[in-house]
Protein backbone atom coordinates (compact mmCIF):
# COMPACT_ATOMS: atom_id res chain seq x y z
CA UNK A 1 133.43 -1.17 -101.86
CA UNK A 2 134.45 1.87 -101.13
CA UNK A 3 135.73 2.05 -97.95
CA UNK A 4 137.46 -1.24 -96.61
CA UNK A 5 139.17 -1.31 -92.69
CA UNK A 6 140.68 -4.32 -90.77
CA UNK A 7 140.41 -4.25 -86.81
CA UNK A 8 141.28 -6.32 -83.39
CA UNK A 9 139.16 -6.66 -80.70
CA UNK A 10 139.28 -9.32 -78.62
CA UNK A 11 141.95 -11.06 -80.32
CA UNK A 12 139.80 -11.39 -83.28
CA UNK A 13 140.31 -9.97 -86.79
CA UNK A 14 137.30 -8.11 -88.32
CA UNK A 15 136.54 -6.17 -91.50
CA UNK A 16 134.62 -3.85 -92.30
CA UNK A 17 133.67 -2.65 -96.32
CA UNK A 18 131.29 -0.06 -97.18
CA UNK A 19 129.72 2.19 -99.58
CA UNK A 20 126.69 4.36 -99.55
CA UNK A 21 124.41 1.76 -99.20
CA UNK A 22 125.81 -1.61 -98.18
CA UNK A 23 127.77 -2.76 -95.23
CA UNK A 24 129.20 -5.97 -94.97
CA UNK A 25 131.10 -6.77 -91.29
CA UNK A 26 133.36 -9.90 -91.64
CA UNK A 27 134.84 -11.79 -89.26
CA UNK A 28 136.35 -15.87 -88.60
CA UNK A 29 135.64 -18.06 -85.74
CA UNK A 30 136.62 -21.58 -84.78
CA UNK A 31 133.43 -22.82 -87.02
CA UNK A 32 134.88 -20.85 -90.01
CA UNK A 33 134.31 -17.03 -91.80
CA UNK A 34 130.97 -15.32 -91.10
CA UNK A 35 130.12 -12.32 -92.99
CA UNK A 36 127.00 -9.74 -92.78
CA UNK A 37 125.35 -7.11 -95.25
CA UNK A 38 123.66 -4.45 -94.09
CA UNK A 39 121.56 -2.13 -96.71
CA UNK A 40 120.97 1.41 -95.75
CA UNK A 41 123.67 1.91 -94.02
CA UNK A 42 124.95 5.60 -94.84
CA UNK A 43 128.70 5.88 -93.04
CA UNK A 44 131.36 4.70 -90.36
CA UNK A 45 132.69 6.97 -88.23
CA UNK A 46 136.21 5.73 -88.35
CA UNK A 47 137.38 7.96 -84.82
CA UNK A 48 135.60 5.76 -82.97
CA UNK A 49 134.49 2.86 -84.73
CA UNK A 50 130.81 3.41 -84.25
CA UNK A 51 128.35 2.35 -87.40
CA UNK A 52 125.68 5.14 -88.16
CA UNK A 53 122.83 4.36 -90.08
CA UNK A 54 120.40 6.64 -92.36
CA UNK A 55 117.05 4.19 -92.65
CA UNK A 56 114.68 5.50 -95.84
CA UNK A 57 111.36 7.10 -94.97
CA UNK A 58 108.45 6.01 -96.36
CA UNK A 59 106.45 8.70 -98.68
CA UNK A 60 103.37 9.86 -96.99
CA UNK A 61 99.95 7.92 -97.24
CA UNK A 62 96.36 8.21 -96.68
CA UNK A 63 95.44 5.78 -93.78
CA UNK A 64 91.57 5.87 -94.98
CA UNK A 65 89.90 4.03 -91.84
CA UNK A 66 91.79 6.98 -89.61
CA UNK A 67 90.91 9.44 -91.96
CA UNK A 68 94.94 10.90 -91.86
CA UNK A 69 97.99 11.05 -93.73
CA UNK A 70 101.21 8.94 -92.16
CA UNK A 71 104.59 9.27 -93.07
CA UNK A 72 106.54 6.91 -91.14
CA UNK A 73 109.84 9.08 -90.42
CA UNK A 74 111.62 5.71 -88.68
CA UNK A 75 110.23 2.18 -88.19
CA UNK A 76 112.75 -0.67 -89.15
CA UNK A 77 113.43 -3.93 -87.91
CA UNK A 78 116.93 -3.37 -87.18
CA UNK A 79 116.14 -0.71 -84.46
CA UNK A 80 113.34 -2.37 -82.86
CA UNK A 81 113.54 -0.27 -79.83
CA UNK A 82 111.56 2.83 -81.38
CA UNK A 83 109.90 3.69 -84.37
CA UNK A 84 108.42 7.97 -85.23
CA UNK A 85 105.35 8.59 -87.23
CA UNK A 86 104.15 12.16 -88.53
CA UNK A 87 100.38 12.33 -88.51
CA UNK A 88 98.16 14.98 -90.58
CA UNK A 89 94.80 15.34 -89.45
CA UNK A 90 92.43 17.80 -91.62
CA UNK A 91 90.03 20.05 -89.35
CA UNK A 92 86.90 18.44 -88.44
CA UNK A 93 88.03 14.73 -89.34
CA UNK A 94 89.42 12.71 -86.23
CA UNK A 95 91.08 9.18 -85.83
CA UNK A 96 88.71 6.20 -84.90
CA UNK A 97 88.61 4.38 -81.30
CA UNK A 98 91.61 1.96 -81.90
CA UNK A 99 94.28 0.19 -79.29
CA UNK A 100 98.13 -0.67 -79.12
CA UNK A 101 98.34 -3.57 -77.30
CA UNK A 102 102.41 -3.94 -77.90
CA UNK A 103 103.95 -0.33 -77.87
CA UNK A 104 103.39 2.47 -76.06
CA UNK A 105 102.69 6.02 -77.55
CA UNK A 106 104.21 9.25 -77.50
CA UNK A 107 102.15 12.39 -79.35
CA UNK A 108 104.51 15.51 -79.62
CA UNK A 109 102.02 17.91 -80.82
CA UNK A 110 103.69 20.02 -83.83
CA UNK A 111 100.84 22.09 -85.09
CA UNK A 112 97.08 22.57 -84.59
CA UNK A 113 94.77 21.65 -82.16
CA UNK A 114 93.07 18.61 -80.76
CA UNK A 115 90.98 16.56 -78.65
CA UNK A 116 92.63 12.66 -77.45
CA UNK A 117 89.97 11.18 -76.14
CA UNK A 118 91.52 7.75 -73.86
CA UNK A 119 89.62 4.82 -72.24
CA UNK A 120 92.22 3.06 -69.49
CA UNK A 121 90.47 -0.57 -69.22
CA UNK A 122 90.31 0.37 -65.47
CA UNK A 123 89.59 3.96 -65.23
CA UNK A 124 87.03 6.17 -66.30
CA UNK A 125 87.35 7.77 -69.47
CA UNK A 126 89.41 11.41 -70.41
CA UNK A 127 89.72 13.95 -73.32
CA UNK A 128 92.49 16.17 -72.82
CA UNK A 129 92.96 19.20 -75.16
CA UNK A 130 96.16 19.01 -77.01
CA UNK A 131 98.47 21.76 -78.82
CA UNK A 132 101.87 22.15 -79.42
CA UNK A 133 102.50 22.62 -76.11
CA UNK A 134 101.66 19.35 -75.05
CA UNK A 135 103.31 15.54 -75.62
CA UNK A 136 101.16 12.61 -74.01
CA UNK A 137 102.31 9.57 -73.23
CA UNK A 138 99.65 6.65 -74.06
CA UNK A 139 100.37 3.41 -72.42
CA UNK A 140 99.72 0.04 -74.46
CA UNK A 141 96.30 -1.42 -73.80
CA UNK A 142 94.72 2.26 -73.22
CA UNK A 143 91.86 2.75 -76.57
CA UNK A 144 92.22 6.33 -77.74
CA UNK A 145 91.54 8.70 -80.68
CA UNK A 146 92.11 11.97 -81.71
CA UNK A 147 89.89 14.89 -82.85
CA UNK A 148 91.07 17.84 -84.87
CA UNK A 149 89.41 20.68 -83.19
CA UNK A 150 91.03 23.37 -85.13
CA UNK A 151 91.04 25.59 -88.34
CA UNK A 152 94.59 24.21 -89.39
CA UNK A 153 95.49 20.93 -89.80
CA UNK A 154 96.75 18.63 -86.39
CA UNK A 155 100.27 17.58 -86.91
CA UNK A 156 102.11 15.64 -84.52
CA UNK A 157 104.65 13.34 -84.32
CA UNK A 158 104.34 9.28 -82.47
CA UNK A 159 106.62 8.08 -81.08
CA UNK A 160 106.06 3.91 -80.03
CA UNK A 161 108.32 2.04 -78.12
CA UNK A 162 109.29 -0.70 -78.87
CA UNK A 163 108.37 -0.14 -82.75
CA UNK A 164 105.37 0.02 -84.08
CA UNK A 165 104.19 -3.38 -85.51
CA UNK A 166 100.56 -3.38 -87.26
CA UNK A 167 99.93 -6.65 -85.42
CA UNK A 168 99.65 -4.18 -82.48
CA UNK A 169 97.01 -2.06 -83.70
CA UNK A 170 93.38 -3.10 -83.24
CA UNK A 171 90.30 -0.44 -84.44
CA UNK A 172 87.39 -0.76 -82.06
CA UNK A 173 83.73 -0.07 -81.99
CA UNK A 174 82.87 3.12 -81.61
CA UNK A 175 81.74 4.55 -78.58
């Protein structure tokens, strides 16, 4: 390892060992010495004792049932609170009807233009017209898709809270 620290808190030793891609925290309780390894892990900030991590992005893929390329940017168990997606739609193509039903959406619109066309189980239907000045927040359970409307590709960023899981994703009928 390259890095190796011993700290107190709580009246309890801890170490810390790292590298460039492995963390392992150590510690001992009543029960006996516990250690943990952590992979992707990037640095320590040694000020103030905070761990930083630097999780791999996947390489970009065509999703062929949404007709787009995805490059997940951040979706990784260990921060389950959030994952980002970067979505490439090609002019003329558009996403098919499909639902979240664990994770609510955020589309930051980064280039292009668009149609999201949303069905709220209890409301009547919208399409709102979407550029880059625009972000929409999609609550889970509302069916949507997107249209590219342009001459340049639609690029735009989603961000789901908590993570995106593909248990959560359901294509629907279309409509």
């Amino acid at each position: 390892m390259a890095c190796h620290q011993l700290f107190k808190k709580s009246g309890q030793d801890f170490d810390v060992k790292f590298d460039s891609d492995r963390l392992e925290i150590g510690f001992t309780s009543p029960e006996g010495r516990w250690t943990c390894q952590v992979r992707g892990l990037i640095g320590w900030n040694a000020c103030n004792h905070q761990l930083f991590m630097i999780i791999e992005r996947s390489a970009e893929f065509w999703l062929a049932e949404e007709e787009c390329y995805v490059t997940e940017l951040v979706n990784d168990e260990r921060d389950s609170e959030v994952s980002v997606a970067k979505i490439r739609v090609f002019p003329g193509k558009g996403t098919q009807w499909h639902v979240l039903s664990g994770c609510e959406e955020r589309y930051i619109i980064l280039k292009g233009r668009g149609r999201l066309h949303l069905r709220h189980p209890d409301k009547e239907p919208v399409c709102v017209e979407v550029d880059p000045t625009k972000s929409v927040l999609i609550p889970r359970g509302v069916a949507q898709r997107i249209d590219n409307c342009g001459d340049a590709e639609l690029e735009f960023l989603v961000i789901c809270t908590p993570r995106f899981k593909m248990e959560y994703f359901s294509v629907l009928k279309s409509n």
